[in-house]
Protein backbone atom coordinates (compact mmCIF):
# COMPACT_ATOMS: atom_id res chain seq x y z
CA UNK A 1 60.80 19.90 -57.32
CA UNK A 2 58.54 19.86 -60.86
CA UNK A 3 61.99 21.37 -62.68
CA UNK A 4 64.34 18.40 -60.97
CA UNK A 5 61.40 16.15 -62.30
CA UNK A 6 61.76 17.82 -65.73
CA UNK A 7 65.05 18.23 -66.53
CA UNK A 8 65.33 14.38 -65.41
CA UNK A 9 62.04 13.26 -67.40
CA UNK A 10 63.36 10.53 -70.00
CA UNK A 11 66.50 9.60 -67.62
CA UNK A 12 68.39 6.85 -69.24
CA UNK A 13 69.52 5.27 -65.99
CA UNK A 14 68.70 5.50 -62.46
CA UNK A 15 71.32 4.60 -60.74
CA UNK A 16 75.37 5.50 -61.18
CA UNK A 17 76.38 2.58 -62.48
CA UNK A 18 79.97 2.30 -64.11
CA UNK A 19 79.35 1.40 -67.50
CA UNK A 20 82.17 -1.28 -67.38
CA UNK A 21 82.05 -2.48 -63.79
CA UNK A 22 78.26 -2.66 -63.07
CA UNK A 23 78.77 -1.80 -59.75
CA UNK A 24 78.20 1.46 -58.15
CA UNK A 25 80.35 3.52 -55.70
CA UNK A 26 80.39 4.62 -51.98
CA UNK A 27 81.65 7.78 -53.44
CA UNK A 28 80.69 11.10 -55.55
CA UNK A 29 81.68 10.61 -58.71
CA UNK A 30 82.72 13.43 -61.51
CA UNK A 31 79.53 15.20 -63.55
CA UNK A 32 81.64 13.63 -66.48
CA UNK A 33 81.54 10.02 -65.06
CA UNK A 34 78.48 8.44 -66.47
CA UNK A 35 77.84 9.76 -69.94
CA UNK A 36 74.99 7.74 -70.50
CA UNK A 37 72.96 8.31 -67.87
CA UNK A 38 72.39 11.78 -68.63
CA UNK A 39 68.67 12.49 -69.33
CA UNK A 40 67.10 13.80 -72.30
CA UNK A 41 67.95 17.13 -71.83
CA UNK A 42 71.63 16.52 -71.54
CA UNK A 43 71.61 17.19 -67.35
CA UNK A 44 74.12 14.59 -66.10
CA UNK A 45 74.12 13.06 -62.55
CA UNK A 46 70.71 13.75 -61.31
CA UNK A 47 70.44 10.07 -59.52
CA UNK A 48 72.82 9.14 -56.94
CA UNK A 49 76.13 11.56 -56.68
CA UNK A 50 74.12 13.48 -54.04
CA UNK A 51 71.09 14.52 -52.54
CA UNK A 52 69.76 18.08 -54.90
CA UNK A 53 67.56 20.33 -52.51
CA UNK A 54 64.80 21.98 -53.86
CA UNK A 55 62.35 24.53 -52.73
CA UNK A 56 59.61 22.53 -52.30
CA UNK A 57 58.30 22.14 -48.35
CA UNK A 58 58.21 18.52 -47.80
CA UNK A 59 54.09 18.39 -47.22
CA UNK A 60 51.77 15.16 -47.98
CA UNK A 61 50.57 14.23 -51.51
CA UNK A 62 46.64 14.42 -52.02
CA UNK A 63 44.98 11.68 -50.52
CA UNK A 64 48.25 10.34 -48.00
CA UNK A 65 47.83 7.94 -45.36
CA UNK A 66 50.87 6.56 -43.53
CA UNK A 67 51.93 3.11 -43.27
CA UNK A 68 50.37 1.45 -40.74
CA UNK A 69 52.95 -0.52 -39.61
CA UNK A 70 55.47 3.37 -39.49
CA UNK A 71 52.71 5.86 -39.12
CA UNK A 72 55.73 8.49 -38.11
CA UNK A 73 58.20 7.17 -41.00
CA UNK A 74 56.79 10.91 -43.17
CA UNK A 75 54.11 12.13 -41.31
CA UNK A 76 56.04 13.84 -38.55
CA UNK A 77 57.82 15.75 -40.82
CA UNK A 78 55.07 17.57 -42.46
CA UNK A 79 56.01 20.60 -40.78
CA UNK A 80 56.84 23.51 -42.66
CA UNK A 81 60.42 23.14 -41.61
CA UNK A 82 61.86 20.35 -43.96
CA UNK A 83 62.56 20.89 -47.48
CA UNK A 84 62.54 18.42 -50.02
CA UNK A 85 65.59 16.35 -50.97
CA UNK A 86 65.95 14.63 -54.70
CA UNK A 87 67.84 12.27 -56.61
CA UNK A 88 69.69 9.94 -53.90
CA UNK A 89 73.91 10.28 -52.75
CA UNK A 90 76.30 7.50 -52.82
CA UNK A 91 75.17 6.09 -49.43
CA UNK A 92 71.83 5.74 -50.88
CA UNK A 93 69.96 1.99 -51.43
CA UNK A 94 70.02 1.31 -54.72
CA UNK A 95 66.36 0.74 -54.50
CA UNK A 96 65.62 3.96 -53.64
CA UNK A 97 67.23 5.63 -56.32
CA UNK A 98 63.99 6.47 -58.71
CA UNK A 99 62.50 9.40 -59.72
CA UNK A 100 59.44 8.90 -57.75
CA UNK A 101 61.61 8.86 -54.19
CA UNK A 102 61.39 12.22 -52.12
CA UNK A 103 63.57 12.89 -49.24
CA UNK A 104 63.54 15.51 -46.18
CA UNK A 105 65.57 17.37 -44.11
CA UNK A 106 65.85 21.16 -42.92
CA UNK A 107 68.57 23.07 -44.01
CA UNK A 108 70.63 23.38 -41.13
CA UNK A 109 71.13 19.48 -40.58
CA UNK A 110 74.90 18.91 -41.16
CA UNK A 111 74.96 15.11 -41.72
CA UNK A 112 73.79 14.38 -45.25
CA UNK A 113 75.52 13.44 -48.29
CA UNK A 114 73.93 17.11 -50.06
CA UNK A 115 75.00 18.75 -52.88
CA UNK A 116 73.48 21.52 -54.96
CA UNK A 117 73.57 22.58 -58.78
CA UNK A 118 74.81 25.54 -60.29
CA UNK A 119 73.24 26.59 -63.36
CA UNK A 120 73.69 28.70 -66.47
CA UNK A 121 71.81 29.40 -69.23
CA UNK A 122 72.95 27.63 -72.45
């Protein structure tokens, strides 16, 4: 989770917008799409073409308290068994596609728009 926040630190855009159309797609996109939304660190599509799992147990932030009016909307899921999710798919609200939004699932759930990153060194 703290190296998906890195390597997007400095993103240029949140969201996978088309950089003539202003409008975003239903569907992934190439890495090569959206030039200039790649972050600072040259990592492109980091927002939107796909939820990026990482290793991180999905567990409360110091100091949580659940929404009153959805006390199970997070809370139930604090359970050793889902995983965090980063950085939002196609099918994702456009308001939800920030840095700042976590998501959860376990690893065996089959219906999520998931994806995963191979990396090399440079």
């Amino acid at each position: 989770n703290s190296r998906w926040r890195r390597a997007q630190r400095r993103h240029k855009t949140l969201s996978r917008l088309a950089p003539t159309s202003g409008k975003r797609t239903s569907l992934a996109v190439a890495v090569t799409a959206t030039p200039a939304g790649d972050s600072a660190f040259g990592v492109a599509q980091l927002t939107g073409n796909g939820w990026e799992w990482t290793r991180s147990v999905f567990a409360p932030f110091p100091g949580f308290e659940p929404f009153p009016f959805y006390p199970g909307y997070s809370a139930n899921f604090f359970d050793g068994t889902h995983f965090v999710l980063k950085g939002g798919s196609p099918r994702t609200a456009e308001p939800l596609l920030r840095r700042s939004f976590r998501n959860w699932f376990r690893p065996a759930y089959p219906y999520l728009y998931a994806a995963f990153r191979c990396v090399e060194p440079a």
